[in-house]
N, C-alpha and C. Protein backbone atom coordinates (compact mmCIF):
# COMPACT_ATOMS: atom_id res chain seq x y z
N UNK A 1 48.97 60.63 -8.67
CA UNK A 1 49.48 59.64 -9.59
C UNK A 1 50.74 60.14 -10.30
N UNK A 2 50.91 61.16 -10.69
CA UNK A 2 51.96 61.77 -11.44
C UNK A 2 53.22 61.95 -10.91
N UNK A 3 52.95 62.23 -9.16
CA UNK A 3 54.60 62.29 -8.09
C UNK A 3 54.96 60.69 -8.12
N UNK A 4 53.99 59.94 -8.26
CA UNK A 4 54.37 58.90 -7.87
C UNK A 4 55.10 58.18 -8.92
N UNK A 5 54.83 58.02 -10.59
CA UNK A 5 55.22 58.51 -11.54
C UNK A 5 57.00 59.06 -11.56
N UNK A 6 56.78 60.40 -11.20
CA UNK A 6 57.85 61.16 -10.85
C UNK A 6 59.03 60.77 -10.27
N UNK A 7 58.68 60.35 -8.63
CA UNK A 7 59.22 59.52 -8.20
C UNK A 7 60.07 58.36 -8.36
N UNK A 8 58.85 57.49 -9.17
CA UNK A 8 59.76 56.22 -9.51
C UNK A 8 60.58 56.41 -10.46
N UNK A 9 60.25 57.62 -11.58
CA UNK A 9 61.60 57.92 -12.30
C UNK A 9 62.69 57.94 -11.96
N UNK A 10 62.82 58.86 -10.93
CA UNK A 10 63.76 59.55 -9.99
C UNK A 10 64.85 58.27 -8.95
N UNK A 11 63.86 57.64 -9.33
CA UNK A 11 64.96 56.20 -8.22
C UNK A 11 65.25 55.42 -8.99
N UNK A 12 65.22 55.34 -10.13
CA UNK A 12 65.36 54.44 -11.42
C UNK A 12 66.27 55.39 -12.01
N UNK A 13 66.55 56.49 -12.11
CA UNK A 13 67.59 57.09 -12.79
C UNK A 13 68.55 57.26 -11.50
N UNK A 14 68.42 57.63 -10.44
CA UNK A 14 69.44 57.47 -9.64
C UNK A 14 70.07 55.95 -9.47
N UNK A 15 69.31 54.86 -9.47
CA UNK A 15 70.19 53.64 -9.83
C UNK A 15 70.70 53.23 -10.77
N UNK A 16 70.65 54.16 -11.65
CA UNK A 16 71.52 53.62 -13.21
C UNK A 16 72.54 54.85 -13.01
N UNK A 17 72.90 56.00 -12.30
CA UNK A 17 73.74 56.98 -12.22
C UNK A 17 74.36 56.03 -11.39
N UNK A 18 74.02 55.21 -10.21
CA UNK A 18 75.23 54.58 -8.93
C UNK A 18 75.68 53.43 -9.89
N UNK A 19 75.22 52.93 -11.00
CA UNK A 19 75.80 51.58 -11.87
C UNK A 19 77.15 52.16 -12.42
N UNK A 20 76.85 53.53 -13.35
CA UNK A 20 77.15 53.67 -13.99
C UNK A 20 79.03 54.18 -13.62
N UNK A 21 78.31 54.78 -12.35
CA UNK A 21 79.95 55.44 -11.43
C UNK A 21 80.34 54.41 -11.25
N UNK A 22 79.86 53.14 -10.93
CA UNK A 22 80.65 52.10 -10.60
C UNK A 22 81.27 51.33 -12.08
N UNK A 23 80.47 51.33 -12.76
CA UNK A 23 81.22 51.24 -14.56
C UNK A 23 82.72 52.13 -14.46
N UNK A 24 82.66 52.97 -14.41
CA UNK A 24 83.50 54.22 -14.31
C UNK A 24 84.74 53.82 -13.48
N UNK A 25 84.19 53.45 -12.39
CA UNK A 25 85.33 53.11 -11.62
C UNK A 25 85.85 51.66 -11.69
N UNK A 26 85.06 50.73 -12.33
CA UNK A 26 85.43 49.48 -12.80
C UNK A 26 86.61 49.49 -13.92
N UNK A 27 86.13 50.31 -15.00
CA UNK A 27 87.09 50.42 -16.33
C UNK A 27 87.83 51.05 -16.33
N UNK A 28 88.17 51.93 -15.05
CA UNK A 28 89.34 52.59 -14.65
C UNK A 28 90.47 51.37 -14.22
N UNK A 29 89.67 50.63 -13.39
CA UNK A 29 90.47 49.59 -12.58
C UNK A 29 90.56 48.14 -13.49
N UNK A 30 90.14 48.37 -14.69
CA UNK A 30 90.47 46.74 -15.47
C UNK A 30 89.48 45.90 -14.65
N UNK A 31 87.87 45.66 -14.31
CA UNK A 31 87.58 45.01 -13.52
C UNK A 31 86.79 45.18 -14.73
N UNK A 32 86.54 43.92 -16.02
CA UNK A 32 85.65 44.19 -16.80
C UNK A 32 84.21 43.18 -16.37
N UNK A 33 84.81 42.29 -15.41
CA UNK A 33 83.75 41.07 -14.97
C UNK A 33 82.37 41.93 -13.95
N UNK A 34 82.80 42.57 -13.47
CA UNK A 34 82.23 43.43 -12.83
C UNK A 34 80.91 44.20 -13.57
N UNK A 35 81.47 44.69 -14.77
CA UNK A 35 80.49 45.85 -15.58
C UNK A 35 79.90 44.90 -16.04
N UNK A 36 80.42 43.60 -16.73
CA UNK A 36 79.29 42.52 -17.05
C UNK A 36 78.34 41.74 -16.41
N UNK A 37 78.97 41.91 -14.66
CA UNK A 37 77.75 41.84 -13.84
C UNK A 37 76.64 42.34 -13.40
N UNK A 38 77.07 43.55 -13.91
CA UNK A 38 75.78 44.73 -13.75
C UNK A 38 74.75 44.89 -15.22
N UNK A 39 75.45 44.80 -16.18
CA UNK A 39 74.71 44.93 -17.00
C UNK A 39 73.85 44.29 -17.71
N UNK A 40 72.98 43.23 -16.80
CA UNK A 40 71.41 43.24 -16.92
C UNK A 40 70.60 43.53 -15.83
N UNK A 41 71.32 43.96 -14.98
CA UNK A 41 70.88 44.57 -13.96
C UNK A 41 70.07 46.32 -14.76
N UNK A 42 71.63 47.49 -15.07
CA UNK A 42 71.32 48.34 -15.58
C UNK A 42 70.01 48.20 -16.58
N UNK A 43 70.02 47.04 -17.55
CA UNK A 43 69.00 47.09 -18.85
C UNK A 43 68.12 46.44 -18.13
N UNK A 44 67.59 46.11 -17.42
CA UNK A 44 66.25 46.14 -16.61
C UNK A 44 66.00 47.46 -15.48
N UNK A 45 67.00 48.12 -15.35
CA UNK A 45 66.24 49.48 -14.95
C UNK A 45 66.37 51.04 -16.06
N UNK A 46 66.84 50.61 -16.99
CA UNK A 46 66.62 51.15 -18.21
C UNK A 46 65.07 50.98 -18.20
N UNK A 47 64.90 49.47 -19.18
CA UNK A 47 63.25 49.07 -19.53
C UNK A 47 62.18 50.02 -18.70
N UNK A 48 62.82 49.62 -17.19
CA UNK A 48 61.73 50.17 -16.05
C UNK A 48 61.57 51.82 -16.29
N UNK A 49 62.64 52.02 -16.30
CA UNK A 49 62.40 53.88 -16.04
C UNK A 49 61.81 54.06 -17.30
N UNK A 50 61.96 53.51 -19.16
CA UNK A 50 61.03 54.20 -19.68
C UNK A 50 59.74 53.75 -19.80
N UNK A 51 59.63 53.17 -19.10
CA UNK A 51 57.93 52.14 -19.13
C UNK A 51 57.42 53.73 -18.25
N UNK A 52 57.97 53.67 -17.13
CA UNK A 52 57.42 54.71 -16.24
C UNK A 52 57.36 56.38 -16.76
N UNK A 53 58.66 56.60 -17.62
CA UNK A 53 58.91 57.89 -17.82
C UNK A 53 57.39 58.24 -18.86
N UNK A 54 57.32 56.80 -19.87
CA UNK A 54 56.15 56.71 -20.77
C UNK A 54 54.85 57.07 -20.61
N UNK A 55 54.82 56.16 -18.95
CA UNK A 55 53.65 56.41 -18.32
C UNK A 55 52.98 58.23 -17.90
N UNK A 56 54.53 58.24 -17.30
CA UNK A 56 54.23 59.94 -16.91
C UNK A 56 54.32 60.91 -17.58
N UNK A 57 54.66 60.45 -19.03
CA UNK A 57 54.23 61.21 -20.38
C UNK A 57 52.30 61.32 -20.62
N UNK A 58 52.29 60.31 -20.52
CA UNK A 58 50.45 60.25 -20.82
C UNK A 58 50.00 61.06 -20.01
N UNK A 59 50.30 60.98 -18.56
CA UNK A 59 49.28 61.26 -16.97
C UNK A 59 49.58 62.87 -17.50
N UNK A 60 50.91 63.35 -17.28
CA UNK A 60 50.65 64.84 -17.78
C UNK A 60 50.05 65.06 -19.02
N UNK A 61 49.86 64.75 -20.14
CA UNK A 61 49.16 65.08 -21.07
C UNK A 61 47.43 64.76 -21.28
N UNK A 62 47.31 63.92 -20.73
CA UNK A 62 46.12 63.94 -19.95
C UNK A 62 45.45 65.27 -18.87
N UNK A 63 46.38 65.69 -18.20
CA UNK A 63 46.24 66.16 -17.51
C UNK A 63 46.30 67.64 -18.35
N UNK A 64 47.15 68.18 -19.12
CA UNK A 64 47.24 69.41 -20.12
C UNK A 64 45.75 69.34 -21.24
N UNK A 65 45.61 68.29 -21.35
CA UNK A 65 44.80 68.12 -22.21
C UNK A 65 42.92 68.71 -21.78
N UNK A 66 42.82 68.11 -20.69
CA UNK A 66 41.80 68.58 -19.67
C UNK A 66 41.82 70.28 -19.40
N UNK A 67 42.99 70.93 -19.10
CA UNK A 67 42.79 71.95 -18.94
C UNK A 67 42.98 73.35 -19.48
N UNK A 68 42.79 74.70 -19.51
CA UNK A 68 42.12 75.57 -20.26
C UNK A 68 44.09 76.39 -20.32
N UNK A 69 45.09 76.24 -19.33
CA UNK A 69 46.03 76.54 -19.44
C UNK A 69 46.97 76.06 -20.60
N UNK A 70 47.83 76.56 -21.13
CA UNK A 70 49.36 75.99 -21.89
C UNK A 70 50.65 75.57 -20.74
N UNK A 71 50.28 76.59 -19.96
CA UNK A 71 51.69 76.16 -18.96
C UNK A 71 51.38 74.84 -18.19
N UNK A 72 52.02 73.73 -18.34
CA UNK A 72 52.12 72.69 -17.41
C UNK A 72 52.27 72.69 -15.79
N UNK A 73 53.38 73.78 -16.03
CA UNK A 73 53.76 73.58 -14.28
C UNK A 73 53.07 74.52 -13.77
N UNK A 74 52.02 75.17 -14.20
CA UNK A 74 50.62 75.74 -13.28
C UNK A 74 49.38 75.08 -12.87
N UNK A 75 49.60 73.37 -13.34
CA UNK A 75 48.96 72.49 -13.32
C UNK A 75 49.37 71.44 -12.32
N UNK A 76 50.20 71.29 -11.86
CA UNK A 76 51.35 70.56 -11.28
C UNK A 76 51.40 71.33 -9.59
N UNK A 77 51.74 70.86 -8.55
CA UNK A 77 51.91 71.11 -7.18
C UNK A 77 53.17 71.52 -7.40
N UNK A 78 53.65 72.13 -5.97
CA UNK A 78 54.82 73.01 -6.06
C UNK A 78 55.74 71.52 -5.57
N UNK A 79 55.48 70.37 -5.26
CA UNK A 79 56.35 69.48 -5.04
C UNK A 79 56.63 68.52 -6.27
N UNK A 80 55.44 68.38 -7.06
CA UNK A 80 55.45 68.09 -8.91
C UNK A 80 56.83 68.73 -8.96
N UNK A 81 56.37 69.75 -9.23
CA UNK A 81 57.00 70.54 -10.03
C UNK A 81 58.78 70.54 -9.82
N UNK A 82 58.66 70.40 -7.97
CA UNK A 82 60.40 70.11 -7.42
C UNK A 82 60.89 68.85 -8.19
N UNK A 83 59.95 67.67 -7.97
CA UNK A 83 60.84 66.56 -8.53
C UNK A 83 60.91 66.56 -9.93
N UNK A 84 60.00 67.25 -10.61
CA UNK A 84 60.41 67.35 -12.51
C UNK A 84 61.93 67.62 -12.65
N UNK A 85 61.71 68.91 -11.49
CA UNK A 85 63.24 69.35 -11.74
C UNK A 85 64.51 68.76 -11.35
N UNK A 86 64.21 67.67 -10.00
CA UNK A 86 65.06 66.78 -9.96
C UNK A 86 65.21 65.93 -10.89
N UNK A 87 64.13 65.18 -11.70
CA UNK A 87 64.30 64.33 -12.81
C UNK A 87 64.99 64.91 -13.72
N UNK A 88 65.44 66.18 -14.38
CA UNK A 88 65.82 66.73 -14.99
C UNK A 88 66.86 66.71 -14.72
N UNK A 89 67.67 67.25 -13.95
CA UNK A 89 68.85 67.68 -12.89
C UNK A 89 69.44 65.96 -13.21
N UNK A 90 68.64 65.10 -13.05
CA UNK A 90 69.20 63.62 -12.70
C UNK A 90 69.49 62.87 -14.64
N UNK A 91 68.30 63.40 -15.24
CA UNK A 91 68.91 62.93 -16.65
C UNK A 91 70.18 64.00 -17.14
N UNK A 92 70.05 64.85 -16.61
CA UNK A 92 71.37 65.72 -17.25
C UNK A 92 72.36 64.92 -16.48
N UNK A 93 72.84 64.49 -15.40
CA UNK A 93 73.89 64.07 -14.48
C UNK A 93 74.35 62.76 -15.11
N UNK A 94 73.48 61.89 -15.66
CA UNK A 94 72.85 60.63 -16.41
C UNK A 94 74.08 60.93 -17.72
N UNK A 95 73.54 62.27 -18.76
CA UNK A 95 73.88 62.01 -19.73
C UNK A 95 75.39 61.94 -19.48
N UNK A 96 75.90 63.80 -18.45
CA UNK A 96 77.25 63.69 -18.47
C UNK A 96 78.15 62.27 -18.28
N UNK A 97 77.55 61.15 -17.16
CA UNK A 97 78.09 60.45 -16.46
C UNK A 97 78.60 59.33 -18.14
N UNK A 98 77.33 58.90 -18.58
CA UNK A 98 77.17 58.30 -19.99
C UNK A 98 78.17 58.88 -20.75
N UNK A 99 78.82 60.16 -21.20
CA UNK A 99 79.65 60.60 -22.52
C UNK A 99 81.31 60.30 -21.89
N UNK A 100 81.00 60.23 -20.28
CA UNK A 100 83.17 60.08 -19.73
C UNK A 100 82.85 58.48 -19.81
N UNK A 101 81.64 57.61 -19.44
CA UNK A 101 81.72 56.41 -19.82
C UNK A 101 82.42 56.00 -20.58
N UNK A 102 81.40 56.53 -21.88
CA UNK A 102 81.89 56.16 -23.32
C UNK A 102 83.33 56.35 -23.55
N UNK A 103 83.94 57.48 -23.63
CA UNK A 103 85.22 58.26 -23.54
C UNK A 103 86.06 56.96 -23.34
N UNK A 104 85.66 56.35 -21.78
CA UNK A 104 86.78 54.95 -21.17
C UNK A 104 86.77 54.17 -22.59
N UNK A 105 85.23 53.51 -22.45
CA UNK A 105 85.40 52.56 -23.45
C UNK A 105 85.87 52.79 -24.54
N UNK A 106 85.63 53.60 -25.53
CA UNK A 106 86.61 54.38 -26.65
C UNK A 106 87.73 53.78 -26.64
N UNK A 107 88.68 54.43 -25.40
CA UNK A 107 90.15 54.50 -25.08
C UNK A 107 90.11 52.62 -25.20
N UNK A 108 89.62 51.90 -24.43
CA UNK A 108 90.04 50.40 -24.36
C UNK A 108 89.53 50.29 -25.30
N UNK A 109 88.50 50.02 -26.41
CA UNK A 109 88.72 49.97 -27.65
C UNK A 109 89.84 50.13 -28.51
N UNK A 110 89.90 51.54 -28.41
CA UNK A 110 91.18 51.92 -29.32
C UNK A 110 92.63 50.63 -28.88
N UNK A 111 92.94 50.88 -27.72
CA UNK A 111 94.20 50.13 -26.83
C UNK A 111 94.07 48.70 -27.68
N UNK A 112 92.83 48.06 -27.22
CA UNK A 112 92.76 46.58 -27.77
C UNK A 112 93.06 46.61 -29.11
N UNK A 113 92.10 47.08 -30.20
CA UNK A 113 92.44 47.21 -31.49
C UNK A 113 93.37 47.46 -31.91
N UNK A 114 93.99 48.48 -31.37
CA UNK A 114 95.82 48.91 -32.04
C UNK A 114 96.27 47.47 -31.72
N UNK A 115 96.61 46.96 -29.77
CA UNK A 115 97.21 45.63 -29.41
C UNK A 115 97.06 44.59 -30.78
N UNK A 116 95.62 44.19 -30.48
CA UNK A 116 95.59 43.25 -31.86
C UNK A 116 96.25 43.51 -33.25
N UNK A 117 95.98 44.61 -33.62
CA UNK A 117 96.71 45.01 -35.33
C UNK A 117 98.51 44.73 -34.81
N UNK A 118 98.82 45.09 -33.48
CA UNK A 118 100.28 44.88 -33.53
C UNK A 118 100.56 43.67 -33.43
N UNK A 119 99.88 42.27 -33.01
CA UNK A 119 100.20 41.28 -33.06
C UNK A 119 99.78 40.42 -34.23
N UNK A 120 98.80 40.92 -34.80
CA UNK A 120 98.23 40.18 -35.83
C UNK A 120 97.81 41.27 -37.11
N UNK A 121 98.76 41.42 -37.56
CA UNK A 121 98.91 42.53 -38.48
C UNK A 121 97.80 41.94 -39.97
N UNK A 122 96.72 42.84 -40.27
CA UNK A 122 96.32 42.84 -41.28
C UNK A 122 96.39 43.58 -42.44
N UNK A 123 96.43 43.03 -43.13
CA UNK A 123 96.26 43.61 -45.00
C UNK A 123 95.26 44.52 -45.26
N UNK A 124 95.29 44.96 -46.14
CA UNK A 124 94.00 45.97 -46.42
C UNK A 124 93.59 45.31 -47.70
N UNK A 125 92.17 44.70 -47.79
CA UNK A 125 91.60 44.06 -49.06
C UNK A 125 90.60 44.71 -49.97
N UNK A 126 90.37 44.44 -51.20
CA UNK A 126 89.33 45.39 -51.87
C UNK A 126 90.00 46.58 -51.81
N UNK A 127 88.79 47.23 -52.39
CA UNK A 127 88.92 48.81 -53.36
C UNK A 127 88.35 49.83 -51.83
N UNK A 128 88.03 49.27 -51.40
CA UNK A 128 88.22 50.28 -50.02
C UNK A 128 89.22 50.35 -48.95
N UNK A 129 90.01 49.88 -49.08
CA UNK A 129 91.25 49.82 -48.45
C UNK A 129 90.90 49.28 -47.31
N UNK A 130 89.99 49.32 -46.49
CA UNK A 130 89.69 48.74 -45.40
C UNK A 130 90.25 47.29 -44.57
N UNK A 131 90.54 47.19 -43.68
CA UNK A 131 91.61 46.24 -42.82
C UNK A 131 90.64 45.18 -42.98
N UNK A 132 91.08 44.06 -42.90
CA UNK A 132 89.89 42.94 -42.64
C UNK A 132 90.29 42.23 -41.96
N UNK A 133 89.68 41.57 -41.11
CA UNK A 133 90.42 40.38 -40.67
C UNK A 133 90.89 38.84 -41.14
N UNK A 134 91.93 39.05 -41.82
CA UNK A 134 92.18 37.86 -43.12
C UNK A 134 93.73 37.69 -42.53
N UNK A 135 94.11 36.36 -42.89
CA UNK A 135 95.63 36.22 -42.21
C UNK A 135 96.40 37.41 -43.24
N UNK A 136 97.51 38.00 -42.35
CA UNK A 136 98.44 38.96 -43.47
C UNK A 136 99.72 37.85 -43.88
N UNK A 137 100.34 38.40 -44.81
CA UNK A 137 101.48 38.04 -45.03
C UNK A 137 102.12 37.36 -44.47
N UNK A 138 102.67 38.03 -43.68
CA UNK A 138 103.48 37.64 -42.49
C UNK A 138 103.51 36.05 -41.81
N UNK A 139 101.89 35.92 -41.98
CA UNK A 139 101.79 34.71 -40.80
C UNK A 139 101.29 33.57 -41.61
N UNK A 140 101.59 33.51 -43.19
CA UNK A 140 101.37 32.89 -44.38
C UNK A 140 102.64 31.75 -44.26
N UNK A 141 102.28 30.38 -44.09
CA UNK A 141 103.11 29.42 -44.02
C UNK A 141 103.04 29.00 -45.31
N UNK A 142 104.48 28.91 -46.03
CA UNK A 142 104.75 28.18 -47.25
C UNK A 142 104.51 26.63 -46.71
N UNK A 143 104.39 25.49 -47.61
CA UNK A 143 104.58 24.36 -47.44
C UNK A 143 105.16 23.89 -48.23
């Protein structure tokens, strides 16, 4: 029960690593229709992998719990034990892939936001100086 578990982690995080390169290579290329096509795709194999990862939280602790050892992976088959480490190997690959994601989006954030402030220049209102989005000056028609 637990490889199997394992397993389905393992193909559920490898399909959100092939989304995510393709995110990557979408927002490289200005193809934003694209990442919005995937992404309820991705957040239904999100849901899935932690329903499962959840699951295979219990089955091993269940399984630690039953027995007279502390070490887990003396409890575990030597092929357990391979795919933990692939699951591992695959959320680390996961996170890196996730932080150059972000990085893109950042950058087109930033790009858009500056664009907008240069065309539609705002004021800073209140005692926090903070920009708001309120017409500025500029685009204030006398009548």
């Amino acid at each position: 029960m637990v490889e199997y578990y394992i397993n389905e982690c393992n193909t559920q995080i490898k399909a959100i690593i092939d989304i995510t390169t393709l995110d990557i290579e979408d927002i490289k290329a200005a193809r934003s229709k694209n990442i919005f096509d995937r992404a309820e795709t991705k957040e239904k194999l999100l849901k899935s992998f932690q329903s499962n990862k959840a699951t295979l939280d219990n089955e091993l602790l269940k399984i630690h719990t039953n027995s007279n050892t502390d070490n887990i992976k003396d409890l575990l088959s030597t092929k357990e034990n391979q795919l933990i480490v692939e699951l591992r190997d695959n959320i680390a690959n996961l996170k890196e892939l996730n932080s150059k994601y972000m990085k893109f989006v950042m950058s087109v954030n930033e790009f858009y936001s500056s664009l907008l402030g240069n065309i539609l220049p705002q004021e800073p209102t209140g005692y926090s100086g903070k920009s708001v989005t309120s017409p500025a000056s500029i685009l204030k028609v006398d009548i």
